[in-house]
Protein backbone atom coordinates (compact mmCIF):
# COMPACT_ATOMS: atom_id res chain seq x y z
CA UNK A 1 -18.86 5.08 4.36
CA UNK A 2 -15.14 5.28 3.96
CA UNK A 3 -13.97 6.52 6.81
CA UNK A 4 -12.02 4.44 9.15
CA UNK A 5 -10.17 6.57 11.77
CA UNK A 6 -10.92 9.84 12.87
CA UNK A 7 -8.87 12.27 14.59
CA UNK A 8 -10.50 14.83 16.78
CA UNK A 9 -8.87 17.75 18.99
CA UNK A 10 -5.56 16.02 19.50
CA UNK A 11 -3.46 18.32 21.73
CA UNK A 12 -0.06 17.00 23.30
CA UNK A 13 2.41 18.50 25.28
CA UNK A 14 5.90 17.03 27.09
CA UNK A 15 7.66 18.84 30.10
CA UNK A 16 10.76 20.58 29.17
CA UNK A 17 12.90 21.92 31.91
CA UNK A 18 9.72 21.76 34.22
CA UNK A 19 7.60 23.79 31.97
CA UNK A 20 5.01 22.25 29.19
CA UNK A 21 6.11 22.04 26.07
CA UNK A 22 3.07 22.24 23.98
CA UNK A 23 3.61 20.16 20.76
CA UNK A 24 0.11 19.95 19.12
CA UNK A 25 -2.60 22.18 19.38
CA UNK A 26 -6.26 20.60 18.41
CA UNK A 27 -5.76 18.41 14.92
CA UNK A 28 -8.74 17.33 13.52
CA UNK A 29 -8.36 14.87 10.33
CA UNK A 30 -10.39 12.21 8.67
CA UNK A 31 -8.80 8.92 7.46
CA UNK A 32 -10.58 6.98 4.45
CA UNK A 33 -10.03 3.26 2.84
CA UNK A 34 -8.31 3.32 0.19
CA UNK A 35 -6.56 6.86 0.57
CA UNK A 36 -2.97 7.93 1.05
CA UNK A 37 -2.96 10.90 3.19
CA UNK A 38 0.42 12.67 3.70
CA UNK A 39 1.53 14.89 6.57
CA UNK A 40 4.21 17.30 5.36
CA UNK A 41 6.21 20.41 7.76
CA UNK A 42 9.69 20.82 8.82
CA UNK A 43 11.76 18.84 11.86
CA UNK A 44 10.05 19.51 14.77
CA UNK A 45 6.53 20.26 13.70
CA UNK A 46 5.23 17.00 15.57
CA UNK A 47 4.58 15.12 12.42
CA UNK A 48 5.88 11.84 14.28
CA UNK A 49 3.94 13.15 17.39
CA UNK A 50 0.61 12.72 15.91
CA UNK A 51 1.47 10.20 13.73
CA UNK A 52 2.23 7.80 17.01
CA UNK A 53 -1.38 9.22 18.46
CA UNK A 54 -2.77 8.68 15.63
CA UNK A 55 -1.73 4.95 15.40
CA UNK A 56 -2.21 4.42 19.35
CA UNK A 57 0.95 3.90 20.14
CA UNK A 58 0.92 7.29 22.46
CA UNK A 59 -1.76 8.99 24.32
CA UNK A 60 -2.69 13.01 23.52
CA UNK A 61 -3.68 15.42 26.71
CA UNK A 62 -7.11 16.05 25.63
CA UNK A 63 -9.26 15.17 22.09
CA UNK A 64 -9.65 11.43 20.68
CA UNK A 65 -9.47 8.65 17.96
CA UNK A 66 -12.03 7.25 16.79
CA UNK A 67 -11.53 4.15 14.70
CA UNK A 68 -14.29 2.13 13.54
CA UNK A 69 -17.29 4.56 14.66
CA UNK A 70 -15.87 3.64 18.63
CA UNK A 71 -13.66 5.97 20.52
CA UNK A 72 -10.22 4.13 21.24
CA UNK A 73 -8.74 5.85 24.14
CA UNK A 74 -11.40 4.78 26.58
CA UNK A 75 -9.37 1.42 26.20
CA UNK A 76 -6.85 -0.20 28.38
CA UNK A 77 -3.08 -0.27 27.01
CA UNK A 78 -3.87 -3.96 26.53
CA UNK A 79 -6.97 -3.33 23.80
CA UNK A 80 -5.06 -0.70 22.00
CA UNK A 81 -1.71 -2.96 21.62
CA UNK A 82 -4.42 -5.46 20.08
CA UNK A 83 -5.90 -3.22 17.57
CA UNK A 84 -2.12 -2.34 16.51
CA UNK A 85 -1.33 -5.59 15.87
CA UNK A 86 -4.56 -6.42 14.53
CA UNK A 87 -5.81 -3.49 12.49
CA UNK A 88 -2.43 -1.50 11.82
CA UNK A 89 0.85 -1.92 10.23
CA UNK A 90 3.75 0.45 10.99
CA UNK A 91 7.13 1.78 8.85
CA UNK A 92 9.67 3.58 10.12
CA UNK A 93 12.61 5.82 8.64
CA UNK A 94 14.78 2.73 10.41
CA UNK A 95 13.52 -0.94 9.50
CA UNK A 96 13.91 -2.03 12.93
CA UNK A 97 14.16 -5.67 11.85
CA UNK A 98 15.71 -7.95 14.34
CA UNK A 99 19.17 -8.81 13.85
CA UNK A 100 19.48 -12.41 14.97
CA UNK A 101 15.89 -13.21 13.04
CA UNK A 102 16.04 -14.14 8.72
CA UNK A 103 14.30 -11.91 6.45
CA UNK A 104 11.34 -14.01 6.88
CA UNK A 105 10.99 -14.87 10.12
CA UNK A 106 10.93 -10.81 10.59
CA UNK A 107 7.82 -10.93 8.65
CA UNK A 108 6.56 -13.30 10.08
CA UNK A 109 6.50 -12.47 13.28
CA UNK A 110 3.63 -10.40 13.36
CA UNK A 111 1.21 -13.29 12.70
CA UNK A 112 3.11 -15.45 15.46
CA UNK A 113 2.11 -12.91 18.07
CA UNK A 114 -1.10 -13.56 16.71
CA UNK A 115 -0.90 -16.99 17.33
CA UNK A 116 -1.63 -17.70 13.94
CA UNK A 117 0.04 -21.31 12.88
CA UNK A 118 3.32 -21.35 12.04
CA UNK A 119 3.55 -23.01 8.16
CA UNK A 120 0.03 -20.27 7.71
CA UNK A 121 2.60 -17.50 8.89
CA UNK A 122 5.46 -18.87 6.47
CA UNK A 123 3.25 -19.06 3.64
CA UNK A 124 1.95 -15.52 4.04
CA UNK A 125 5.30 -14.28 4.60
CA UNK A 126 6.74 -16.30 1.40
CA UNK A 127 3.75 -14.67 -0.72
CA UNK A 128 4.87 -10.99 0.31
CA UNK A 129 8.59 -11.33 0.10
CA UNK A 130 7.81 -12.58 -3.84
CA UNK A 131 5.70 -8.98 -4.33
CA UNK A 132 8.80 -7.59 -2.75
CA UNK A 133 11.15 -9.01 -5.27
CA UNK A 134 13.11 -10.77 -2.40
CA UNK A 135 12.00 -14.60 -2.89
CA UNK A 136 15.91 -15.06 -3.48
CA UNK A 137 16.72 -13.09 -0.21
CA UNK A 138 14.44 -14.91 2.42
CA UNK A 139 17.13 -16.62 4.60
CA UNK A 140 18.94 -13.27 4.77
CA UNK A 141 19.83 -11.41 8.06
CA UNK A 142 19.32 -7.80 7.49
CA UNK A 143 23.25 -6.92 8.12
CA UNK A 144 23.21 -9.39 4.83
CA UNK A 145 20.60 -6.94 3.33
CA UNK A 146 21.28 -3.65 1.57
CA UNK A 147 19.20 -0.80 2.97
CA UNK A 148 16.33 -0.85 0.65
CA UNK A 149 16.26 -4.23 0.92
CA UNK A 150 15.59 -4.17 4.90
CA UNK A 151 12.66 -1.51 4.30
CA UNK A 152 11.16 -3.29 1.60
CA UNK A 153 11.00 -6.34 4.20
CA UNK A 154 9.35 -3.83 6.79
CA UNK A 155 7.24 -2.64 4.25
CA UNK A 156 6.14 -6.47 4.24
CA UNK A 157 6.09 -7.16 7.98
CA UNK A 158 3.96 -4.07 7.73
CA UNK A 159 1.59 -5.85 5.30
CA UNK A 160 1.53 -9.19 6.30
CA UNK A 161 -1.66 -9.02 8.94
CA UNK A 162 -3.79 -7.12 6.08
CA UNK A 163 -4.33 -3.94 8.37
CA UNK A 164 -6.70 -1.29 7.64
CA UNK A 165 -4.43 1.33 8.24
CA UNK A 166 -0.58 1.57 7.66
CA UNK A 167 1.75 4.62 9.00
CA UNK A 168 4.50 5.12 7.69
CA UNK A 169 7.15 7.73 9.52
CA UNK A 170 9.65 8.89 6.56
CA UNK A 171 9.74 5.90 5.02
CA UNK A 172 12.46 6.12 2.73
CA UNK A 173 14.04 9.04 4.66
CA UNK A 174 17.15 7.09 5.18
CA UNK A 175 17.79 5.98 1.73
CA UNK A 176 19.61 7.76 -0.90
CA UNK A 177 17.14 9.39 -4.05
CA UNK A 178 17.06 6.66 -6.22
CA UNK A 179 16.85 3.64 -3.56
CA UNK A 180 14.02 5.69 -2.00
CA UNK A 181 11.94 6.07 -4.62
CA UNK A 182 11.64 2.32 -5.79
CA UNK A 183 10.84 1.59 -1.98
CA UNK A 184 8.23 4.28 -2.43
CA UNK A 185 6.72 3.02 -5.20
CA UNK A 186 7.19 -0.35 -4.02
CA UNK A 187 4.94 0.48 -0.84
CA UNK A 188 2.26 2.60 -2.69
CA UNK A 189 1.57 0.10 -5.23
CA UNK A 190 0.80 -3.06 -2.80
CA UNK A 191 -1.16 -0.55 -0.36
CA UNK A 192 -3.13 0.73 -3.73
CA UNK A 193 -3.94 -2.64 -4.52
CA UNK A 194 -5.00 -3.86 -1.07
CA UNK A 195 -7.39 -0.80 -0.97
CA UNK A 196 -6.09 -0.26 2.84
CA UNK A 197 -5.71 3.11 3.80
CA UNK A 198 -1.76 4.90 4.48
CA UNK A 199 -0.57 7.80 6.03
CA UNK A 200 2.64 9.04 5.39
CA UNK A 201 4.47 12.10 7.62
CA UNK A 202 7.48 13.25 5.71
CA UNK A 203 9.32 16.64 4.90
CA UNK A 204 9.97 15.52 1.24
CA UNK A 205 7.54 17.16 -1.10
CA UNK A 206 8.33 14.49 -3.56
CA UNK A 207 5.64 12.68 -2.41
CA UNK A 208 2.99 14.79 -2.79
CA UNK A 209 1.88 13.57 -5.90
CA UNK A 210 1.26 10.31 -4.63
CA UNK A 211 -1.34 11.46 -2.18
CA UNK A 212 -5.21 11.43 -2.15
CA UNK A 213 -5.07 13.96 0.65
CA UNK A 214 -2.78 16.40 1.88
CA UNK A 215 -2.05 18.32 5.20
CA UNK A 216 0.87 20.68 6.35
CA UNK A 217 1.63 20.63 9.66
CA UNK A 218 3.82 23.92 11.53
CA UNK A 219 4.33 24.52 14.48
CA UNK A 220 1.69 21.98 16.11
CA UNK A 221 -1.02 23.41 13.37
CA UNK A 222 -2.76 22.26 10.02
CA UNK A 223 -2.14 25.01 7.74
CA UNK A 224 -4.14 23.56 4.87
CA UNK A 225 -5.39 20.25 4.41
CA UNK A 226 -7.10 19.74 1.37
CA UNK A 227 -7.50 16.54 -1.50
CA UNK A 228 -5.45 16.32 -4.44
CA UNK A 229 -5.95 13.80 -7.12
CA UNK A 230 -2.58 10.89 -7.48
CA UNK A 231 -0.82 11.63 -10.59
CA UNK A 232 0.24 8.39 -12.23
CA UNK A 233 3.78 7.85 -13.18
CA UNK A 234 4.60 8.18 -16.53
């Protein structure tokens, strides 16, 4: 079986000006290895709502995640930071590298929290930054680094604990056209090859033809969600 993380009934709501804001309204999805689903709708749908539910790193009123046949949110904050940093790998629309740390030491520092040694960590680090086509840019700071640069070494620090999942929140949403879609095809390629699952939330249509799966999401709904085979570039 090839399903890894399933979503079931996830509703969510904030406060706004003392009344609830409701945000999402029961979404029910099925993540598979090896798959690139991809969330599309308009600002303010609640794309990067469920996308943070969906990768644990917020809570929904009511409904659950199940990940690995066991329901997650019956877990302490503790156990779900652990299967983030275990099982998942994350990519934002910013890089959010740290300033004062190289290029490398960014992507390594995934492993370190793991407590993984420290040459083990270096040499994993080395091996991604060479599928990145950034060998030569290692020692770099990422004000040194253009901007596809930077998310090309998130998309590694992303990779670099072999998750099962990755989520990716507009990616390449703050790169121009052409910069964007070399990181994009930079990032589907090593997740195709690892076999490891992604799921993308975007509003840029472009990227439907990457996907295994597709759902739109408006106004806290799944208007359709339905498979669609990846076209290969040409």
């Amino acid at each position: 079986m090839n399903n890894i993380l399933k979503i079931v009934n996830i509703k969510k709501s904030y406060v706004d000006n003392s009344k609830p804001l409701k945000i999402l309204y029961g979404i029910d999805m099925d993540i598979n290895k090896g798959e690139i689903t991809t969330i599309i709708g308009p600002s303010g749908a609640g794309k990067s709502t469920l996308l943070h539910i969906m990768g644990l790193l917020d809570r929904p009123d009511s409904g659950d995640i199940v990940f690995k046949n066991k329901s997650v949110f019956s877990s302490s904050d503790d156990e779900l930071s652990d299967i983030r940093n275990r099982e998942f790998g994350f990519i934002f629309q910013f890089h959010h590298l740290l300033s004062e740390f190289s290029a490398i030491e960014n992507i390594m520092i995934p492993l370190l929290i793991q407590n993984i040694d420290y040459s083990v960590a270096m040499e994993k680090a080395k091996i991604l930054l060479k599928d990145m086509g950034l060998i030569n840019r290692q020692y770099h700071k990422p004000m040194h680094l253009s901007g596809g640069e930077r998310q090309r070494v998130a998309i590694a620090r992303a990779l670099v604990t072999e998750p099962m999942i990755i989520f990716a929140d507009e990616p390449t949403g703050n790169l121009d056209r052409k910069t964007g879609k070399i990181v994009f095809n930079i990032m589907y390629n090593a997740v195709r090859e690892r076999g490891i699952a992604l799921v993308i939330v975007t509003h840029d249509r472009i990227v439907e033809k990457y996907s295994n799966k597709i759902a739109y999401l408006v106004d806290g709904k799944l208007q359709n969600h339905y498979y669609m085979g990846i076209e290969d570039e040409t």
